[in-house]
PDB file of N, CA and C in Angstrom:
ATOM      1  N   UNK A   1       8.397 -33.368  43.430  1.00  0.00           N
ATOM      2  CA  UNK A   1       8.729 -31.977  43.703  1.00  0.00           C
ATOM      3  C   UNK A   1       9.707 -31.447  42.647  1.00  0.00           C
ATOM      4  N   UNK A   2      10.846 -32.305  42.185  1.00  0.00           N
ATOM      5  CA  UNK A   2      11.617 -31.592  41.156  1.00  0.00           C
ATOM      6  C   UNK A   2      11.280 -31.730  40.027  1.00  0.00           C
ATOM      7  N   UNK A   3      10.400 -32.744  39.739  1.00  0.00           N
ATOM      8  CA  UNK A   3       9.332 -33.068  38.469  1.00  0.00           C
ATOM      9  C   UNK A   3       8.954 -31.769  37.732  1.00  0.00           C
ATOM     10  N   UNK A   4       7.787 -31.701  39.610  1.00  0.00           N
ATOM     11  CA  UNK A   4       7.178 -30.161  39.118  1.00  0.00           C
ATOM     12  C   UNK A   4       8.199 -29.071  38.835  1.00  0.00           C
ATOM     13  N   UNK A   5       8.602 -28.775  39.839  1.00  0.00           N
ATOM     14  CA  UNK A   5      10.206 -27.452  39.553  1.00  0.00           C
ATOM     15  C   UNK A   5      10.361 -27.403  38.231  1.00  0.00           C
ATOM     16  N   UNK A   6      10.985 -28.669  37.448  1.00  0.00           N
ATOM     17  CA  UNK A   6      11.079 -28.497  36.306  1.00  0.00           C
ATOM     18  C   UNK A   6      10.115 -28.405  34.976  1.00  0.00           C
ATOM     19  N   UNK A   7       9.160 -28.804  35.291  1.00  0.00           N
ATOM     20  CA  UNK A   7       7.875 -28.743  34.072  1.00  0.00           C
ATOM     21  C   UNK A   7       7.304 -27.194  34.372  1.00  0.00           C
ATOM     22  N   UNK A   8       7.503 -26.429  35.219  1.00  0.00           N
ATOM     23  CA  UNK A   8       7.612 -25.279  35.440  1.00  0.00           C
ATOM     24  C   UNK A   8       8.324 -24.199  35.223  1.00  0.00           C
ATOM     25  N   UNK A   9       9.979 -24.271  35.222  1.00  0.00           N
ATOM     26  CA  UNK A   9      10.994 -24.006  34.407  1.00  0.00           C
ATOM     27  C   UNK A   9      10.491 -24.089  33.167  1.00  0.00           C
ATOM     28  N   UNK A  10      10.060 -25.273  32.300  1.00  0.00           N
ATOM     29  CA  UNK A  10       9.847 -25.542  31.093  1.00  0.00           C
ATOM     30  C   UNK A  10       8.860 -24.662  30.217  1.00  0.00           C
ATOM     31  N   UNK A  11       7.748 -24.532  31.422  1.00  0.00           N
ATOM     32  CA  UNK A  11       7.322 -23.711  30.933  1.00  0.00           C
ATOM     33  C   UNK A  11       7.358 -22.246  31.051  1.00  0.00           C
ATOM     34  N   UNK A  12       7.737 -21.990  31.754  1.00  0.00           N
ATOM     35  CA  UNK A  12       8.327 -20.584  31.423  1.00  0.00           C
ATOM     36  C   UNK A  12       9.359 -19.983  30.814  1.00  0.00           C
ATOM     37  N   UNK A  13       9.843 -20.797  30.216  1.00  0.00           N
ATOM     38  CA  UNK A  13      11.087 -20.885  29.204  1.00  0.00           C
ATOM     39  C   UNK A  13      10.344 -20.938  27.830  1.00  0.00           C
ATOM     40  N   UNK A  14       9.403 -21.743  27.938  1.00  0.00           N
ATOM     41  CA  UNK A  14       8.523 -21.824  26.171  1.00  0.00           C
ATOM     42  C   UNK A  14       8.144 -20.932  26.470  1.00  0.00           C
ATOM     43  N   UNK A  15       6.991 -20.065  27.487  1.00  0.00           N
ATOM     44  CA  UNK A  15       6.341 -18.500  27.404  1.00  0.00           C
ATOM     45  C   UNK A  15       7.211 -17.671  27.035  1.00  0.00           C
ATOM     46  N   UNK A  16       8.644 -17.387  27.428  1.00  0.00           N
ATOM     47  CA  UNK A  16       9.698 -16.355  27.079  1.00  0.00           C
ATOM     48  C   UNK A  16       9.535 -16.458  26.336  1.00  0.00           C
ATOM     49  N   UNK A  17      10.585 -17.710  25.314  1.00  0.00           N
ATOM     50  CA  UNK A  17      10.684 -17.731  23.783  1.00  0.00           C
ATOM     51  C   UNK A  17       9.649 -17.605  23.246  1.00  0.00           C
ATOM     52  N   UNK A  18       8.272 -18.209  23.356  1.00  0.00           N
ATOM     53  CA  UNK A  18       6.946 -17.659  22.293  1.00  0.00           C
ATOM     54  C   UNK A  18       6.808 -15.696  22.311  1.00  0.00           C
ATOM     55  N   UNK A  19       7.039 -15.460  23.578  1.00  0.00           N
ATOM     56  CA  UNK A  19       6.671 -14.266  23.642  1.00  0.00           C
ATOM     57  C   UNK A  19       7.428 -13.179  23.310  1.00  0.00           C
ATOM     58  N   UNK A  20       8.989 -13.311  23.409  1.00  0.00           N
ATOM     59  CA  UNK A  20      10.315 -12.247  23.116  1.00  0.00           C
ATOM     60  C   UNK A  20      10.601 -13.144  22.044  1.00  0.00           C
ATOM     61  N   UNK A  21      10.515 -13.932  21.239  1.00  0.00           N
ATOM     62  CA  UNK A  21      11.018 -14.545  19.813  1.00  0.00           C
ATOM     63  C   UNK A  21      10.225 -14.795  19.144  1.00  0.00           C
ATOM     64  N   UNK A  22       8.632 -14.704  19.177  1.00  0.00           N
ATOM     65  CA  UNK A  22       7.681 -14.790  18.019  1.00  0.00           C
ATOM     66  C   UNK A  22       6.366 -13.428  17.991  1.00  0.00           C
ATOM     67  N   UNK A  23       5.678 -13.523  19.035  1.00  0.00           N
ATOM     68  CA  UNK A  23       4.420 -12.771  19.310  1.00  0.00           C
ATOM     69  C   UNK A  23       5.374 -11.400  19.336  1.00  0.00           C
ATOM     70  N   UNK A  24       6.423 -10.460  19.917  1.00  0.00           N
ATOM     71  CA  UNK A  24       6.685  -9.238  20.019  1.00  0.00           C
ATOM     72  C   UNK A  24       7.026  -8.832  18.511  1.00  0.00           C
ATOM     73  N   UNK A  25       8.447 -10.159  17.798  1.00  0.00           N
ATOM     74  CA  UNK A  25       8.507  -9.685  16.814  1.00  0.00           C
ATOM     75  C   UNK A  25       7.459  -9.099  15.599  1.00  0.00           C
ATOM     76  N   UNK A  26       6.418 -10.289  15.424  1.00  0.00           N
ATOM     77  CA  UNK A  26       5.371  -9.889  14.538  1.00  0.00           C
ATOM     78  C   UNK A  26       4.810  -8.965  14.620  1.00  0.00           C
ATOM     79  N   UNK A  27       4.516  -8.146  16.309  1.00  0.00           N
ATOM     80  CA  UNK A  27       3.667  -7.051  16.417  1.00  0.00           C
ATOM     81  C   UNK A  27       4.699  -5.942  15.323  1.00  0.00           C
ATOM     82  N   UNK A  28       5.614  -6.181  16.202  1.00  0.00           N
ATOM     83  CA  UNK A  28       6.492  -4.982  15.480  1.00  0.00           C
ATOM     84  C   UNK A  28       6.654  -4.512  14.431  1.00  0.00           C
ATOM     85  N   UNK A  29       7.082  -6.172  13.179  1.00  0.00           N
ATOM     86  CA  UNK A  29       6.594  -5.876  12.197  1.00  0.00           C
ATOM     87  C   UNK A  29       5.461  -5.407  11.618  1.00  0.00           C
ATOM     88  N   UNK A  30       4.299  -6.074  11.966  1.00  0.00           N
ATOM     89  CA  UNK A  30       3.038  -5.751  11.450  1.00  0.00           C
ATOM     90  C   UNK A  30       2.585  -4.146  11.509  1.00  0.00           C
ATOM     91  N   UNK A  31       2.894  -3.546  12.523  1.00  0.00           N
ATOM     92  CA  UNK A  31       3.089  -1.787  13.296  1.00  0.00           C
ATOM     93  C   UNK A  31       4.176  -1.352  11.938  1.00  0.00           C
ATOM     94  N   UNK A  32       5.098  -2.005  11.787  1.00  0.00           N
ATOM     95  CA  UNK A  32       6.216  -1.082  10.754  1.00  0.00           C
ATOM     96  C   UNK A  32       5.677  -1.083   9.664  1.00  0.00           C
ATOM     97  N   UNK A  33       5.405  -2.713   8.809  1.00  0.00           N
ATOM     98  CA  UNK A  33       4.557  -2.544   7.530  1.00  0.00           C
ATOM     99  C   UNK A  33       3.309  -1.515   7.578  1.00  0.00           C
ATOM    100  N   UNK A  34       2.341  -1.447   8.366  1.00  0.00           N
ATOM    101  CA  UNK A  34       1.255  -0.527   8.154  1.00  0.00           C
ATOM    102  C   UNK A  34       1.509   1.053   8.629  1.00  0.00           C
ATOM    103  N   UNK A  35       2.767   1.288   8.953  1.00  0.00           N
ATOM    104  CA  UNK A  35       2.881   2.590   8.988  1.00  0.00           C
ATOM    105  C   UNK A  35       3.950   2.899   7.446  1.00  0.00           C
ATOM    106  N   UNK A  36       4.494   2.252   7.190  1.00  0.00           N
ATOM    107  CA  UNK A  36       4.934   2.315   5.742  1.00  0.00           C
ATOM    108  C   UNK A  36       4.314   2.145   4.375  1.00  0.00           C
ATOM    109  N   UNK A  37       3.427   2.088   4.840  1.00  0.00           N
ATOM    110  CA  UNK A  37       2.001   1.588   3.704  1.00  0.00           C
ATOM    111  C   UNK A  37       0.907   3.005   3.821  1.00  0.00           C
ATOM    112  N   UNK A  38       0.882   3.319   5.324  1.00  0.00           N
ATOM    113  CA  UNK A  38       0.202   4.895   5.405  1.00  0.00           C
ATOM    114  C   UNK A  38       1.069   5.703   4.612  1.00  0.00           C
ATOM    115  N   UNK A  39       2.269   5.741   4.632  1.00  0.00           N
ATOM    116  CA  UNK A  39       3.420   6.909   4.230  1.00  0.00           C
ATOM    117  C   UNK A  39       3.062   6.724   2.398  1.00  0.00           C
ATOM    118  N   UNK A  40       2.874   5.678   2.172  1.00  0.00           N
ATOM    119  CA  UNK A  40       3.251   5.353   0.809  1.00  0.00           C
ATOM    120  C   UNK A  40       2.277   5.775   0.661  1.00  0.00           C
ATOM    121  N   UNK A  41       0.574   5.715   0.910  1.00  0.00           N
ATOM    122  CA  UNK A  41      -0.525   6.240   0.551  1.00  0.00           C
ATOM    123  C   UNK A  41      -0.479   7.703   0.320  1.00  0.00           C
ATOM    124  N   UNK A  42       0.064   8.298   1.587  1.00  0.00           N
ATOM    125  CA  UNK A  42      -0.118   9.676   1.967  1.00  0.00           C
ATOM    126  C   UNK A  42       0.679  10.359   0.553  1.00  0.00           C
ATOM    127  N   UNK A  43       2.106   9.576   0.194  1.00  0.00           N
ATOM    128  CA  UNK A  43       2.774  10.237  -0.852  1.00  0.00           C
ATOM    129  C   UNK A  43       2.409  10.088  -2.238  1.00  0.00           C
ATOM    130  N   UNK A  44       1.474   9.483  -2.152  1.00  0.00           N
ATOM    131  CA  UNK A  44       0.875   9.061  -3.445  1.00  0.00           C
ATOM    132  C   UNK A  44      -0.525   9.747  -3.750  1.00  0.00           C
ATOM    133  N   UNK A  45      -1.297  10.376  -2.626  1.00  0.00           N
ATOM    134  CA  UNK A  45      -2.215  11.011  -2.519  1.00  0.00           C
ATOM    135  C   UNK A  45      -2.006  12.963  -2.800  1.00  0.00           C
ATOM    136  N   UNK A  46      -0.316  12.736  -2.276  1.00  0.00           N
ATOM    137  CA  UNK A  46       0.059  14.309  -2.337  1.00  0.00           C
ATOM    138  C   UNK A  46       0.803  14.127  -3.783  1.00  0.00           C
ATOM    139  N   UNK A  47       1.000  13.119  -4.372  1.00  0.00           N
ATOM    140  CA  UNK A  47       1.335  13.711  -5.920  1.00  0.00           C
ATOM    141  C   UNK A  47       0.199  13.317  -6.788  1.00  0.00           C
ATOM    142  N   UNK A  48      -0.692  13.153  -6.758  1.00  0.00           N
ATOM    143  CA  UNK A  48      -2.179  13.171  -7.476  1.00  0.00           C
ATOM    144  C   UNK A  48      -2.485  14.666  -6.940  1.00  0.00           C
ATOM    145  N   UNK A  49      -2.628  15.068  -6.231  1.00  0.00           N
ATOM    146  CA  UNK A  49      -2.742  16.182  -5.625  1.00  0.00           C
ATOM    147  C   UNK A  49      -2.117  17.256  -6.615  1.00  0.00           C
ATOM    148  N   UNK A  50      -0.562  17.446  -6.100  1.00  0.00           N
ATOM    149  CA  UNK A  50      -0.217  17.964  -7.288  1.00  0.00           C
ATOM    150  C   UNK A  50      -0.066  17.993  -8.816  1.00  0.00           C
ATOM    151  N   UNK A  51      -0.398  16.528  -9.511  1.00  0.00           N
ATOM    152  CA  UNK A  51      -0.963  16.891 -10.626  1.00  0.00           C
ATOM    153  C   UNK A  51      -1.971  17.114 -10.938  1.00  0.00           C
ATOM    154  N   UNK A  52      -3.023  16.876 -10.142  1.00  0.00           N
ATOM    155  CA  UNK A  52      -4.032  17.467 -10.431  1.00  0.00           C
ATOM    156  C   UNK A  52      -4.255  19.432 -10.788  1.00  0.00           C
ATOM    157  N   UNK A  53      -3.294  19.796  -9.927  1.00  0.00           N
ATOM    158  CA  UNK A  53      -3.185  21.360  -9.885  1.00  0.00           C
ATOM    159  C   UNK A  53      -2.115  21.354 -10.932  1.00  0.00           C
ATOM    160  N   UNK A  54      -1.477  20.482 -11.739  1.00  0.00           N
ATOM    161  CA  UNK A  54      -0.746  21.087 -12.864  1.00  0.00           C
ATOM    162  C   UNK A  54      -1.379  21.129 -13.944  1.00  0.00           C
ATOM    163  N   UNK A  55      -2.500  20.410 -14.007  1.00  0.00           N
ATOM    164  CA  UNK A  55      -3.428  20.111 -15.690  1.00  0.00           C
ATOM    165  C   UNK A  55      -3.849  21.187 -15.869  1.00  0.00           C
ATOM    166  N   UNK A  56      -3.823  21.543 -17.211  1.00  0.00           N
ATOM    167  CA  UNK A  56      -4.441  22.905 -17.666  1.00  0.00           C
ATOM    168  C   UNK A  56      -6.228  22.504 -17.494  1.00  0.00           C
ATOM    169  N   UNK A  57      -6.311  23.710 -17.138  1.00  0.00           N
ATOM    170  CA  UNK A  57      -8.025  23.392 -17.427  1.00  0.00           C
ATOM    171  C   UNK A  57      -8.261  23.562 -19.293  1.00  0.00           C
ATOM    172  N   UNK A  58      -9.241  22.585 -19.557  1.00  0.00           N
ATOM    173  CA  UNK A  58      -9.839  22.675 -20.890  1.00  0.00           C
ATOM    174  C   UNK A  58     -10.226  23.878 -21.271  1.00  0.00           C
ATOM    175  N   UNK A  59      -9.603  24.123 -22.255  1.00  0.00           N
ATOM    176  CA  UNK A  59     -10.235  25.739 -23.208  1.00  0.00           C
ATOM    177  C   UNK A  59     -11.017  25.332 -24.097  1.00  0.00           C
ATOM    178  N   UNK A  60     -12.173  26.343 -24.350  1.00  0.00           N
ATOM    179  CA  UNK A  60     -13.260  26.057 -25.122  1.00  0.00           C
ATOM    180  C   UNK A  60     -12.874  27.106 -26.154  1.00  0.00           C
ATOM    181  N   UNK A  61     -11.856  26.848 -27.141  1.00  0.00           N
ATOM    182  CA  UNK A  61     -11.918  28.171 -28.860  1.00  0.00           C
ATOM    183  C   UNK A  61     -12.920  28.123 -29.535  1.00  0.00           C
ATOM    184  N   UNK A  62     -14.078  27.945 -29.378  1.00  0.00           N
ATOM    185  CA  UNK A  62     -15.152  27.813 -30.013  1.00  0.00           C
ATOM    186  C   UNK A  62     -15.241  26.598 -30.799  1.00  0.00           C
ATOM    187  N   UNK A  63     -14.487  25.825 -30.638  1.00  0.00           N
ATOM    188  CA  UNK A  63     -14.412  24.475 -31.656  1.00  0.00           C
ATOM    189  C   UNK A  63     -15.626  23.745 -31.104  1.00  0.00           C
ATOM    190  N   UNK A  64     -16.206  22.624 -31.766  1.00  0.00           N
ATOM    191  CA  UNK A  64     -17.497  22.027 -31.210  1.00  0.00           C
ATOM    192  C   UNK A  64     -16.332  20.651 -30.762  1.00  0.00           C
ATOM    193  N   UNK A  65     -16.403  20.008 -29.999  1.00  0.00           N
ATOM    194  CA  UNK A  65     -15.661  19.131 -30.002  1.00  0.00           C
ATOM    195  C   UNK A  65     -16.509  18.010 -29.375  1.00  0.00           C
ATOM    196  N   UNK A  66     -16.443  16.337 -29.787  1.00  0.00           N
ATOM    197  CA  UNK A  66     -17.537  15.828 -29.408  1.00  0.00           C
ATOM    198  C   UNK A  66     -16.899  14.413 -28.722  1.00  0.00           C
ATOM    199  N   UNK A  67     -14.971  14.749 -28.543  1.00  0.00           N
ATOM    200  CA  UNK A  67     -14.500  13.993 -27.983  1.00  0.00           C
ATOM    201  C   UNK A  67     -14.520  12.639 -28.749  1.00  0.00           C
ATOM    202  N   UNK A  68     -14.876  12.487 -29.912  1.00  0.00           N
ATOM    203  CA  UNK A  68     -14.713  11.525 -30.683  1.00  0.00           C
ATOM    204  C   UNK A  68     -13.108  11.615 -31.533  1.00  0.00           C
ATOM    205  N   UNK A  69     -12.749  12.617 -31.762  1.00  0.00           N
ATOM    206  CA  UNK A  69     -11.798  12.450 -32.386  1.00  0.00           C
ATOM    207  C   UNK A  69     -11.827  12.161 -33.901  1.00  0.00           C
ATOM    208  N   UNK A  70     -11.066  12.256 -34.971  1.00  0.00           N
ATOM    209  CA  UNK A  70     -11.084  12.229 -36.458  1.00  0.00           C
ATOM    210  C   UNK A  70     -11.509  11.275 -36.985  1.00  0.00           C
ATOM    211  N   UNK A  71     -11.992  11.056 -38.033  1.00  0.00           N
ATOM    212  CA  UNK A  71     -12.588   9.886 -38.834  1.00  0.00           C
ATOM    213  C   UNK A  71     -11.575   9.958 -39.525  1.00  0.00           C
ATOM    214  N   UNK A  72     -10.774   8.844 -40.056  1.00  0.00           N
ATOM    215  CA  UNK A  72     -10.052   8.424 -40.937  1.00  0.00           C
ATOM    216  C   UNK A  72     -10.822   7.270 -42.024  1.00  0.00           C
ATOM    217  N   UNK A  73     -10.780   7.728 -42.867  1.00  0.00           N
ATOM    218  CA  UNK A  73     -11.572   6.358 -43.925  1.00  0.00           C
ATOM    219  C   UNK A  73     -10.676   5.234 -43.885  1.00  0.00           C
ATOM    220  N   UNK A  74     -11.128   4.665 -43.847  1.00  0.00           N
ATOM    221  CA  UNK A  74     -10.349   3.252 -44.161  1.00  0.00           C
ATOM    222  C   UNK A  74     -10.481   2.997 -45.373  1.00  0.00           C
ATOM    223  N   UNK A  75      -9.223   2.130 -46.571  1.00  0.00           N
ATOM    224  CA  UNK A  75      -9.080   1.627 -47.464  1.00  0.00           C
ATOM    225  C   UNK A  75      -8.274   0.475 -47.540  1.00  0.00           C
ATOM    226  N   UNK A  76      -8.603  -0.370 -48.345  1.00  0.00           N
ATOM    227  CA  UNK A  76      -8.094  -1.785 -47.732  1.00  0.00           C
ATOM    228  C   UNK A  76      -6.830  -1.819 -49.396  1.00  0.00           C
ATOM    229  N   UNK A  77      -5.854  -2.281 -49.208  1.00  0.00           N
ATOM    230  CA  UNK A  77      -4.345  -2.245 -50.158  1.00  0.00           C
ATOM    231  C   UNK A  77      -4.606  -3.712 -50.114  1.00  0.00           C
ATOM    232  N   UNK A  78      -4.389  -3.753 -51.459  1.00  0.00           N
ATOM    233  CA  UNK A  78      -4.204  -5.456 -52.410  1.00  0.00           C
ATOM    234  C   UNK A  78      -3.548  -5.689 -52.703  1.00  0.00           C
TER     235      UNK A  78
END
């Protein structure tokens, strides 16, 4: 009878501690990291955002432009 009593105690003493000292903490964390990871997205999404609305749009002066950029000759120094 006090065998049991106590292997009963015992275990409800390991359920506490697993449950208020391991399983709650992690939720918590895991809930804090992924709402700090939304925030970081969200602020990173609203400044692409706004640079996107700061780039000038491309002007066309009539130049032909073929996005290649200048040819420079090369010459080789001896």
């Amino acid at each position: 009878m006090l065998l049991r009593f106590l292997l009963y105690a015992f275990l409800f003493y390991f359920l506490y501690r697993l449950i208020f000292h391991f399983i709650i903490p992690v939720f918590l964390a895991t809930r804090k990291m992924r709402k700090q990871f939304r925030q970081a997205r969200e602020t990173m999404e609203q400044q692409q955002a706004g640079f996107r609305q700061q780039e000038p749009a491309p002007s066309h002066s009539g130049k032909k432009s073929d996005g290649l950029g200048e040819y420079i000759d090369f010459e080789e120094v001896k």
